[in-house]
PDB file of N, CA and C in Angstrom:
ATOM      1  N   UNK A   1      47.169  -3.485 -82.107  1.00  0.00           N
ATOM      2  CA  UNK A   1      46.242  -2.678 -81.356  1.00  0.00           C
ATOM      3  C   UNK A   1      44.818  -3.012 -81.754  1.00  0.00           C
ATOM      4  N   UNK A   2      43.841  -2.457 -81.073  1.00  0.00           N
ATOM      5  CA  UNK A   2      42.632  -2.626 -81.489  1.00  0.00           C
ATOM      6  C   UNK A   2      41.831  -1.973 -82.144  1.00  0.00           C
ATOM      7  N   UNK A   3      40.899  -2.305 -82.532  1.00  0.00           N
ATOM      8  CA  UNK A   3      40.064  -1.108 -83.315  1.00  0.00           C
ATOM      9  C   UNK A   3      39.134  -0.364 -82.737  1.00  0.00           C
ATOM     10  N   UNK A   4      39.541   0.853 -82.553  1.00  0.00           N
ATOM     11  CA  UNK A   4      39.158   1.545 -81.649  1.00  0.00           C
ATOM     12  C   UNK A   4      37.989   2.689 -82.032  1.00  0.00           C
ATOM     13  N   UNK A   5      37.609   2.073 -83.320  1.00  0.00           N
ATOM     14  CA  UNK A   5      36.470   3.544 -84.177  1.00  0.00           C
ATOM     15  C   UNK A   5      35.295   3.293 -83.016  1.00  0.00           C
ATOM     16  N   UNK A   6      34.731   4.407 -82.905  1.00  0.00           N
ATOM     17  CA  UNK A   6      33.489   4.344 -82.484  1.00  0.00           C
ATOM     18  C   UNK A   6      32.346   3.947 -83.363  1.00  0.00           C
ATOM     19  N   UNK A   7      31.719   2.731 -82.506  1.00  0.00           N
ATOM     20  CA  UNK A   7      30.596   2.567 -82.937  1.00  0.00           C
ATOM     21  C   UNK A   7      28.924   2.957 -82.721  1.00  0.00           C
ATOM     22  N   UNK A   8      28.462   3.658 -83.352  1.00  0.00           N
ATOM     23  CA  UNK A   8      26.830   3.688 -83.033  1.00  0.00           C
ATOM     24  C   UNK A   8      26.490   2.897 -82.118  1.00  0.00           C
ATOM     25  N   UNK A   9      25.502   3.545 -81.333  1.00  0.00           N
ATOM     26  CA  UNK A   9      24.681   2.432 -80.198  1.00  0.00           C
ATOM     27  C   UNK A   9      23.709   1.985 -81.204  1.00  0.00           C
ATOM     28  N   UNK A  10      23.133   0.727 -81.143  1.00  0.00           N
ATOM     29  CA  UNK A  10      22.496  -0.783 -81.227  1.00  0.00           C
ATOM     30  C   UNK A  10      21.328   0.372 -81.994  1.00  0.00           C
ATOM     31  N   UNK A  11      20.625   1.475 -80.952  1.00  0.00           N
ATOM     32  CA  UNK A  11      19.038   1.770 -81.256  1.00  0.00           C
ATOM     33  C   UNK A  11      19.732   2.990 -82.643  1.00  0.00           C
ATOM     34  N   UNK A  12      20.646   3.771 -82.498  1.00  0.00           N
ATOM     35  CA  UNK A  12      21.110   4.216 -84.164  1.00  0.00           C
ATOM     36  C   UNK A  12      20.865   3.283 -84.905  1.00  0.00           C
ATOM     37  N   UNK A  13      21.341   2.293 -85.362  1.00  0.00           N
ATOM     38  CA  UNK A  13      21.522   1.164 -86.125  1.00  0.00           C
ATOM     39  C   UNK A  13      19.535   0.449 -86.424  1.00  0.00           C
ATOM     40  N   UNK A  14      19.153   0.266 -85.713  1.00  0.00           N
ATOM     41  CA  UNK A  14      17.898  -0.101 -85.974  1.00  0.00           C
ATOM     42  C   UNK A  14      16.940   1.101 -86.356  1.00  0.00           C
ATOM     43  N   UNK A  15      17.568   2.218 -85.893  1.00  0.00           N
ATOM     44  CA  UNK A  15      16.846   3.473 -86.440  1.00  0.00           C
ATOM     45  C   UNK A  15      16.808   3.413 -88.018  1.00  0.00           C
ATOM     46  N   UNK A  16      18.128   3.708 -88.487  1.00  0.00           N
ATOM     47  CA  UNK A  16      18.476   3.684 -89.908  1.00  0.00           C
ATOM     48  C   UNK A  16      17.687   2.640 -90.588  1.00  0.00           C
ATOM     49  N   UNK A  17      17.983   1.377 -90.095  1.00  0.00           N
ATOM     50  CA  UNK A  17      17.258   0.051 -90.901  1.00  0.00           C
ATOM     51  C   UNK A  17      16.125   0.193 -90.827  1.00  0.00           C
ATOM     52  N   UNK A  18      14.971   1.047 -90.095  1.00  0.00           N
ATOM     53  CA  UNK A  18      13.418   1.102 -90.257  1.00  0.00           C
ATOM     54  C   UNK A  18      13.125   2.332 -91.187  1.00  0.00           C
ATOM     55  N   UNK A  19      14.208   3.047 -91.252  1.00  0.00           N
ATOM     56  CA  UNK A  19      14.170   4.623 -91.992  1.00  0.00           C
ATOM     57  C   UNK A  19      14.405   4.084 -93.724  1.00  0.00           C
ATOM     58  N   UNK A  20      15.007   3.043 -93.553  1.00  0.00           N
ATOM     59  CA  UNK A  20      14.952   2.593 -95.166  1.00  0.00           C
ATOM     60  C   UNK A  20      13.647   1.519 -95.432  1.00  0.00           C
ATOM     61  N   UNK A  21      12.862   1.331 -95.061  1.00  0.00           N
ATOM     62  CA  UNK A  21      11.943   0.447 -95.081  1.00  0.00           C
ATOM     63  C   UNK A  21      11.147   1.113 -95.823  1.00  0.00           C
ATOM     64  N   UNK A  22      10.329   1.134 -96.992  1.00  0.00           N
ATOM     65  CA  UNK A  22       9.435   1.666 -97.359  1.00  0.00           C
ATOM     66  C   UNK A  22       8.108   2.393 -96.184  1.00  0.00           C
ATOM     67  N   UNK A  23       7.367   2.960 -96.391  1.00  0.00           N
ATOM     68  CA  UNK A  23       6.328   3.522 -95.957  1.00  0.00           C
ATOM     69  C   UNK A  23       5.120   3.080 -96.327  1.00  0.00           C
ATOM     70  N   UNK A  24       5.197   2.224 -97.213  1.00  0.00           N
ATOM     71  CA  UNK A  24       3.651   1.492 -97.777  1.00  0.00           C
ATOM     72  C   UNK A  24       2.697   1.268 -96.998  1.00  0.00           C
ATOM     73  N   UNK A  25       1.522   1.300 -97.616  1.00  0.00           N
ATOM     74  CA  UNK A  25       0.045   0.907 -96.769  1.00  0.00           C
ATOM     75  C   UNK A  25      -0.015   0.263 -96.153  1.00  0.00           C
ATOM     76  N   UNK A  26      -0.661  -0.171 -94.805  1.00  0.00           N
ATOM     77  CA  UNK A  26      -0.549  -1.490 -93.881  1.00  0.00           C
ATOM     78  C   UNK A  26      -1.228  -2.095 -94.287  1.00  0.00           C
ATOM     79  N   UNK A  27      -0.425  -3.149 -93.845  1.00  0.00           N
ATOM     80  CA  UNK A  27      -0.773  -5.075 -94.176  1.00  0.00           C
ATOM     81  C   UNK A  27      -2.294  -5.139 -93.797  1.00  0.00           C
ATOM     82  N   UNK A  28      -3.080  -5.702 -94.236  1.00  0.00           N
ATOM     83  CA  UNK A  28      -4.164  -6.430 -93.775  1.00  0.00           C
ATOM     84  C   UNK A  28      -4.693  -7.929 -93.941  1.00  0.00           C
ATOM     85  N   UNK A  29      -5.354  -8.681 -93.796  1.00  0.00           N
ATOM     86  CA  UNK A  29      -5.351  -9.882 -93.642  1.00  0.00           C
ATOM     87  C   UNK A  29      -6.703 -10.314 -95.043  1.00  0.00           C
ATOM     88  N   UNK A  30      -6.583 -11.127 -95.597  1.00  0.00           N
ATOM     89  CA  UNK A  30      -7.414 -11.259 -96.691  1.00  0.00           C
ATOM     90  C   UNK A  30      -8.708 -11.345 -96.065  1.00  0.00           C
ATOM     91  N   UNK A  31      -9.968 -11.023 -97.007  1.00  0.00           N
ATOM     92  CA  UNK A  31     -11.355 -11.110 -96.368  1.00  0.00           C
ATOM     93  C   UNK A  31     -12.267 -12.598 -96.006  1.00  0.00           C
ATOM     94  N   UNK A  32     -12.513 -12.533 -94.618  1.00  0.00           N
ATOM     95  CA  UNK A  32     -13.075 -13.288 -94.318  1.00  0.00           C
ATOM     96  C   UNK A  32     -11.530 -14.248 -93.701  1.00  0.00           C
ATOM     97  N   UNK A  33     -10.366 -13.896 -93.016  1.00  0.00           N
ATOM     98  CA  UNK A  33     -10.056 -14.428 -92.753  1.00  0.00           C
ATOM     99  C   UNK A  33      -9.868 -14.845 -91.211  1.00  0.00           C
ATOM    100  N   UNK A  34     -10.858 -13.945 -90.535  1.00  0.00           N
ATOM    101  CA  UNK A  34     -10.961 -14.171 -89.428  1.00  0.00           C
ATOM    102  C   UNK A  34     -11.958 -15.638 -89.217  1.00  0.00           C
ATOM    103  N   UNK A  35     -12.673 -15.234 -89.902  1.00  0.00           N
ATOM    104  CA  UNK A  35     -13.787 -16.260 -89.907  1.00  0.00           C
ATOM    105  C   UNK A  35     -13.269 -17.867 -89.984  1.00  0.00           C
ATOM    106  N   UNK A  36     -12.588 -18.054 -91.500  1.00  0.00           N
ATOM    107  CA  UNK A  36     -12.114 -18.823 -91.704  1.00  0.00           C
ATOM    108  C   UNK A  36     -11.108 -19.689 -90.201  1.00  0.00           C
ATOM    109  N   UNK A  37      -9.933 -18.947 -90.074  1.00  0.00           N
ATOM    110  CA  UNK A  37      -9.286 -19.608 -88.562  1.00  0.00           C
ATOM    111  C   UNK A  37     -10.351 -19.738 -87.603  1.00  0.00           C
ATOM    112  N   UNK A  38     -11.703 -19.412 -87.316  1.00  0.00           N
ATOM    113  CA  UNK A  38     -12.592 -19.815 -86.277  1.00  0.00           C
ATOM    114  C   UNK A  38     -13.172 -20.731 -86.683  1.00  0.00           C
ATOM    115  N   UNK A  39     -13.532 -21.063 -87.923  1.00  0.00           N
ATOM    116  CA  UNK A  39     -13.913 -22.382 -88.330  1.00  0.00           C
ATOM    117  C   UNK A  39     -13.448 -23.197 -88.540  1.00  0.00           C
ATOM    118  N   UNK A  40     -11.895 -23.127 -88.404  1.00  0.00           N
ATOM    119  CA  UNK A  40     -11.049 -24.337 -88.331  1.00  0.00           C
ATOM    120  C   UNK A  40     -10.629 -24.380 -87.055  1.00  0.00           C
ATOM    121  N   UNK A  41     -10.461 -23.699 -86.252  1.00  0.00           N
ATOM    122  CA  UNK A  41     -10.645 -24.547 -84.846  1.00  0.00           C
ATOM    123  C   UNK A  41     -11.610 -25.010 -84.418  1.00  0.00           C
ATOM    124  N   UNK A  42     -13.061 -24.542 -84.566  1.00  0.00           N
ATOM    125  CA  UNK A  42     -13.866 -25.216 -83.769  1.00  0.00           C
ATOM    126  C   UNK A  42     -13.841 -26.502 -85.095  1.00  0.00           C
ATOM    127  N   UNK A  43     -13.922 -26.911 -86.079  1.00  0.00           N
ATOM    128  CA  UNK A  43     -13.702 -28.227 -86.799  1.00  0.00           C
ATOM    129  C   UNK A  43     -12.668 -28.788 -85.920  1.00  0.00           C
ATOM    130  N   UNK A  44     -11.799 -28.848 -85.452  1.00  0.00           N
ATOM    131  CA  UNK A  44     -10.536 -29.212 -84.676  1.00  0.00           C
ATOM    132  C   UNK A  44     -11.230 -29.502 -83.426  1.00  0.00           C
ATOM    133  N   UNK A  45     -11.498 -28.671 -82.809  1.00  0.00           N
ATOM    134  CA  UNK A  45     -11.917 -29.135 -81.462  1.00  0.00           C
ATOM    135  C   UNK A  45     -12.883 -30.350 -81.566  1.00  0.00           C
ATOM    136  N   UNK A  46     -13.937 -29.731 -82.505  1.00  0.00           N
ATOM    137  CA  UNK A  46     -15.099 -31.206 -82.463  1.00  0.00           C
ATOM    138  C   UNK A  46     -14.902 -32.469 -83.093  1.00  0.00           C
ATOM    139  N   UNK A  47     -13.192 -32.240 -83.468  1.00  0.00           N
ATOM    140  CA  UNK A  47     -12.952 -34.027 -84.058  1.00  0.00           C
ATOM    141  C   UNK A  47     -12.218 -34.117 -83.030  1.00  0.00           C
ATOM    142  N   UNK A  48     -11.633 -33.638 -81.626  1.00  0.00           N
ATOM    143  CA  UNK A  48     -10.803 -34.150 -80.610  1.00  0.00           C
ATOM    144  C   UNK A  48     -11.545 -34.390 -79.604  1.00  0.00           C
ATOM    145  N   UNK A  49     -12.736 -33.712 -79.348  1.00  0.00           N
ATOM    146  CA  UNK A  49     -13.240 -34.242 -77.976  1.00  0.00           C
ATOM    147  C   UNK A  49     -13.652 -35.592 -78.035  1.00  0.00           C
ATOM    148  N   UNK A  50     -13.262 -35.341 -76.794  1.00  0.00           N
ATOM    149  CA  UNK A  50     -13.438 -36.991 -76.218  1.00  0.00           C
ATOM    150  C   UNK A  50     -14.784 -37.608 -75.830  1.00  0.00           C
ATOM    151  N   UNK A  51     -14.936 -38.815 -75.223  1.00  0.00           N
ATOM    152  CA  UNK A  51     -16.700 -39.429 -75.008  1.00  0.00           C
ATOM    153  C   UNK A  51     -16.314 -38.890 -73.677  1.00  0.00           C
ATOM    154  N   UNK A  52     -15.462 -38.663 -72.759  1.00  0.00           N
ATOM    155  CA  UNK A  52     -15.793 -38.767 -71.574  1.00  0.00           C
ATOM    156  C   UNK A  52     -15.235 -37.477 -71.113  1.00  0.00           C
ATOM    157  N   UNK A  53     -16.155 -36.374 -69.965  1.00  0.00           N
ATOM    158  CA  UNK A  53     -15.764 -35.341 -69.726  1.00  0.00           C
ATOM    159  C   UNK A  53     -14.384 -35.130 -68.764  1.00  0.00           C
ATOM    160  N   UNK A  54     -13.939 -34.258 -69.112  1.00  0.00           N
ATOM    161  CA  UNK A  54     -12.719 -33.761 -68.755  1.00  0.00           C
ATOM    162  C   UNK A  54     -12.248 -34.211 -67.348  1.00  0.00           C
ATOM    163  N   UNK A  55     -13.340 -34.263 -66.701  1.00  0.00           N
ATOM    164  CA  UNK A  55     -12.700 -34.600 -65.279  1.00  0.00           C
ATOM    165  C   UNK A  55     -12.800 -35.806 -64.701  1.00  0.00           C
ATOM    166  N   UNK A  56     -13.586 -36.886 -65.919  1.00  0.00           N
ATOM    167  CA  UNK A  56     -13.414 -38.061 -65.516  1.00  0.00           C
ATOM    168  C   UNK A  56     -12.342 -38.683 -66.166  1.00  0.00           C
ATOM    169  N   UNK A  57     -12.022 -38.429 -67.129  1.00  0.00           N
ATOM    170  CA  UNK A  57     -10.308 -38.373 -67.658  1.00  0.00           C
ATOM    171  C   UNK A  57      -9.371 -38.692 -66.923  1.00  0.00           C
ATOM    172  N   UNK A  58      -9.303 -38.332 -65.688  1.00  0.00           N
ATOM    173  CA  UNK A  58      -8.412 -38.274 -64.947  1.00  0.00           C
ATOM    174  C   UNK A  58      -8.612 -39.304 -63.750  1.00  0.00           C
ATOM    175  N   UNK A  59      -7.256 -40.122 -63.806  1.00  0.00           N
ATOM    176  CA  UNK A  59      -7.646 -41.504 -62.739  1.00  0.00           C
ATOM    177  C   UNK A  59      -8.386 -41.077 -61.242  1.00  0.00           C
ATOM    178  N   UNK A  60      -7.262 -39.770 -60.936  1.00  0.00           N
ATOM    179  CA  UNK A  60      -8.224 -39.897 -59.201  1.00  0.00           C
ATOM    180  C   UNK A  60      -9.426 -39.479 -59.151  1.00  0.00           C
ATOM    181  N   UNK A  61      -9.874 -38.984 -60.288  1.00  0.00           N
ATOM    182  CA  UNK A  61     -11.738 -38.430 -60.277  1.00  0.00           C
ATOM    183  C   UNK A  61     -12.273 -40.002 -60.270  1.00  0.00           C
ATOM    184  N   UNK A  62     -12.075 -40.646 -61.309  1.00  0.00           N
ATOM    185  CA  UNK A  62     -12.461 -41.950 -61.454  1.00  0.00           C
ATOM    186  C   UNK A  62     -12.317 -42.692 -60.540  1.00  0.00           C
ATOM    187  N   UNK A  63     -11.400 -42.668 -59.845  1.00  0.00           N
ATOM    188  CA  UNK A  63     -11.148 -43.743 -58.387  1.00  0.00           C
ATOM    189  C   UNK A  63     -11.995 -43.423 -57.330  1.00  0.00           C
ATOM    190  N   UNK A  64     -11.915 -41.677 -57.528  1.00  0.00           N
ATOM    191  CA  UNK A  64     -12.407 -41.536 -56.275  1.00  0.00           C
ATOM    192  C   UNK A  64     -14.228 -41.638 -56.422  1.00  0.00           C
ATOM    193  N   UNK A  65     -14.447 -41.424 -57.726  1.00  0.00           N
ATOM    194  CA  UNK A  65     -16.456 -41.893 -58.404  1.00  0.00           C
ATOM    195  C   UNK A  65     -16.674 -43.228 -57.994  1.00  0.00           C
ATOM    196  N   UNK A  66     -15.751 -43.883 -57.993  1.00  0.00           N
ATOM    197  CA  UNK A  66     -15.645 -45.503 -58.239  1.00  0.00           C
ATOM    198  C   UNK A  66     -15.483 -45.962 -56.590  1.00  0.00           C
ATOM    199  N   UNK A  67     -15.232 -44.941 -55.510  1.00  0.00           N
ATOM    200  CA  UNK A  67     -15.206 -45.688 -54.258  1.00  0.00           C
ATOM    201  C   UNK A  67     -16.425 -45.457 -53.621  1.00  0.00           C
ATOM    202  N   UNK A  68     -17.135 -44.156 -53.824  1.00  0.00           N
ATOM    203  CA  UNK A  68     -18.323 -43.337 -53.360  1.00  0.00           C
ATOM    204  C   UNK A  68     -19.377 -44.227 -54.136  1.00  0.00           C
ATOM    205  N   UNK A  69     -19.336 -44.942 -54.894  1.00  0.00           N
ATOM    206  CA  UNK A  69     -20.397 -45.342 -55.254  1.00  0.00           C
ATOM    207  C   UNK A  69     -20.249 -46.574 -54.992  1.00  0.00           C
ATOM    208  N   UNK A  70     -19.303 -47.673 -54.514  1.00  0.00           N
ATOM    209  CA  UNK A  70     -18.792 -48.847 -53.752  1.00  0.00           C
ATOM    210  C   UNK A  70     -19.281 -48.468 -52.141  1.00  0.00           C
ATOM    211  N   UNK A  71     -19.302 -46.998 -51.576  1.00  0.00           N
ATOM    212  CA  UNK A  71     -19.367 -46.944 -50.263  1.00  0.00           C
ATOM    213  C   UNK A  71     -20.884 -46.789 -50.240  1.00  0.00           C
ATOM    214  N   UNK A  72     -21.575 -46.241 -50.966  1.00  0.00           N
ATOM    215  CA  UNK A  72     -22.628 -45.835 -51.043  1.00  0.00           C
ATOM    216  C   UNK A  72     -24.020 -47.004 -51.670  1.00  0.00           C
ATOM    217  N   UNK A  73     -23.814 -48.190 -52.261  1.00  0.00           N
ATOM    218  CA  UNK A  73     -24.558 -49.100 -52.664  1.00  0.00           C
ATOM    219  C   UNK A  73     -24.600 -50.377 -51.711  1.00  0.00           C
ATOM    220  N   UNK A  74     -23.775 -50.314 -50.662  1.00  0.00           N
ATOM    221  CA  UNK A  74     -24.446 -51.313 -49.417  1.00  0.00           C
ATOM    222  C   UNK A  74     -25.813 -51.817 -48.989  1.00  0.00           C
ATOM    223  N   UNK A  75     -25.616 -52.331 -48.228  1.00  0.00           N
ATOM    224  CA  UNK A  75     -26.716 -52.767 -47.410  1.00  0.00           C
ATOM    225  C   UNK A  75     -26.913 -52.010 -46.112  1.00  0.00           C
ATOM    226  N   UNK A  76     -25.982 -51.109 -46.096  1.00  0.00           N
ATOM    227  CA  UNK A  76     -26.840 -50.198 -44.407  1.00  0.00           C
ATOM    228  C   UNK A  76     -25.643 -50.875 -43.152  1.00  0.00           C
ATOM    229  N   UNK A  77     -25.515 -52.706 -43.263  1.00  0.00           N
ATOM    230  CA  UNK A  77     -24.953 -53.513 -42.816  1.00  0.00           C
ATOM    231  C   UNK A  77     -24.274 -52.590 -41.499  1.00  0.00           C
ATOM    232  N   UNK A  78     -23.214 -51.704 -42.636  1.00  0.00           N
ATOM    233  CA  UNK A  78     -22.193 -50.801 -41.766  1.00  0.00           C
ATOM    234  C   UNK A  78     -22.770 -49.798 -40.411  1.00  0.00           C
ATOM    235  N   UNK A  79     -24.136 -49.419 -40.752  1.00  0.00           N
ATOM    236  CA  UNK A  79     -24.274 -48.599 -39.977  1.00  0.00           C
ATOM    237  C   UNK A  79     -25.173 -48.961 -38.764  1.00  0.00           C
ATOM    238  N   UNK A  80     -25.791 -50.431 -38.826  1.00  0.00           N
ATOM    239  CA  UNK A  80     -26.193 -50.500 -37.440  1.00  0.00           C
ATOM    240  C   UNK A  80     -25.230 -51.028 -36.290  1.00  0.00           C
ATOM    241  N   UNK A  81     -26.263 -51.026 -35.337  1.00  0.00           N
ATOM    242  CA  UNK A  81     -25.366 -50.883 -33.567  1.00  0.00           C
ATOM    243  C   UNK A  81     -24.734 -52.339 -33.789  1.00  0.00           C
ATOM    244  N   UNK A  82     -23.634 -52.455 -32.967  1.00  0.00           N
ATOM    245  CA  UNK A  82     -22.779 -54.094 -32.900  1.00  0.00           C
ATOM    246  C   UNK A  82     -23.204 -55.043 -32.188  1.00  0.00           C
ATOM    247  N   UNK A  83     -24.573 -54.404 -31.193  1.00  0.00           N
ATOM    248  CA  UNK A  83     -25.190 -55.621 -30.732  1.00  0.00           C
ATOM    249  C   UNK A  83     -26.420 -55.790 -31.252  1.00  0.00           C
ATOM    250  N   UNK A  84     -26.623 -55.102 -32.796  1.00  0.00           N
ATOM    251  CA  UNK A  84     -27.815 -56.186 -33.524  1.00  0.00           C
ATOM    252  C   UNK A  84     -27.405 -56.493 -34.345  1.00  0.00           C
ATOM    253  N   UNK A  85     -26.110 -56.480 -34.480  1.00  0.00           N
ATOM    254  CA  UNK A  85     -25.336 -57.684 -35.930  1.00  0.00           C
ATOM    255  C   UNK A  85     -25.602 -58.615 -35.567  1.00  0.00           C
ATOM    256  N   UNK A  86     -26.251 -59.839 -36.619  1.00  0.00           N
ATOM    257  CA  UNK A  86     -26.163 -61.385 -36.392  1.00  0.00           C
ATOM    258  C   UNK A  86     -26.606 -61.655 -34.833  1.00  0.00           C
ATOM    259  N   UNK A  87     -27.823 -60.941 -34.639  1.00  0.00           N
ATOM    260  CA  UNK A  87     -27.867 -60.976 -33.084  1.00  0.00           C
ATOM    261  C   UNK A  87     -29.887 -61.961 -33.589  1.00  0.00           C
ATOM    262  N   UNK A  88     -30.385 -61.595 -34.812  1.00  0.00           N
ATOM    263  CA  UNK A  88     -31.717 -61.537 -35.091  1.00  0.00           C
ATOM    264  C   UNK A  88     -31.301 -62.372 -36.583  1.00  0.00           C
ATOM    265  N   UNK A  89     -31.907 -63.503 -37.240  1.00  0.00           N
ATOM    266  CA  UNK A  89     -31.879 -64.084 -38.592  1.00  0.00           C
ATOM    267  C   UNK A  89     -32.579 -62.838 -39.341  1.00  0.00           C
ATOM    268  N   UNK A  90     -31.926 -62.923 -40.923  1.00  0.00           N
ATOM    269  CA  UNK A  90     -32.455 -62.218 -41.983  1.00  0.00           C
ATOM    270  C   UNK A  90     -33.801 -61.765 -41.925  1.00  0.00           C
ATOM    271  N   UNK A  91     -34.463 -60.520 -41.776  1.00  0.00           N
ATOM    272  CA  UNK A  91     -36.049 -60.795 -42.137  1.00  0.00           C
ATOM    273  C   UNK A  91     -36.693 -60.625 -40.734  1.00  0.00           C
ATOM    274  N   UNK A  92     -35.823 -61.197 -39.742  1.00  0.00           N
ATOM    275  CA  UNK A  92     -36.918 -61.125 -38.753  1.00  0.00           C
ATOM    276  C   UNK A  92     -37.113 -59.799 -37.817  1.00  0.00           C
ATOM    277  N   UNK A  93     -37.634 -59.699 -37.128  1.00  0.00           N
ATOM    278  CA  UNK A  93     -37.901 -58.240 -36.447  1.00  0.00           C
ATOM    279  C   UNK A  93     -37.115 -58.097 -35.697  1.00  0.00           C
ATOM    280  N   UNK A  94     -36.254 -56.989 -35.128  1.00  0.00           N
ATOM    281  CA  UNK A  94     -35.148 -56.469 -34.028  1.00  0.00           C
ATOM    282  C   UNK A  94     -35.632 -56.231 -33.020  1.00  0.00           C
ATOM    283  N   UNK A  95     -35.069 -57.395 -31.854  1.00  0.00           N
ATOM    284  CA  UNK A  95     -35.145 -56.844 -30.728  1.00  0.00           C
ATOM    285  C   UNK A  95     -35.138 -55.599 -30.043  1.00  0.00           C
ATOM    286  N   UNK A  96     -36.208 -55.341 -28.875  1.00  0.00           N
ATOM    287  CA  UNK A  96     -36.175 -54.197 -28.556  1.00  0.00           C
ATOM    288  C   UNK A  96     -35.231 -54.218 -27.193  1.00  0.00           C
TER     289      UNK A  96
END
């Protein structure tokens, strides 16, 4: 057969085990130790950053910096009419 004693629910059981715990003064953290963990992260942070900001880090920022400034350093070439391409030599004045 089985054993059939009744057992305490789970929160009895954790009751008891905090009821034997002493009552002592609360914990506190040694002095100046807040300070201390803020000065070791920011030491941490300022030996990881990088030379280059965060969002050029990343290839498609860079690709896409790298086409805008390929589209943007032309000669104009692109944007006049198709019948004064190569219609006039370098330099000389455009037909009216």
């Amino acid at each position: 057969m089985s054993d059939s004693a009744p057992r305490p629910p789970s929160d009895e059981v954790w009751d008891n085990l905090v009821r034997q715990l002493p009552g002592s003064a609360t914990a506190r953290p040694r002095p100046f130790f807040y300070g201390r963990v803020r000065a070791r992260l920011d030491a941490r942070a300022a030996a990881e950053s990088p030379a280059l900001p965060h969002w050029l880090r990343r290839p498609a920022y860079a690709a896409l910096l790298g086409a805008l400034a390929l589209a943007l350093s032309g000669d104009g070439l692109g944007l006049r009419p198709a019948a004064q391409q190569g219609s006039a030599p370098p330099g000389a004045p455009a037909p009216r």
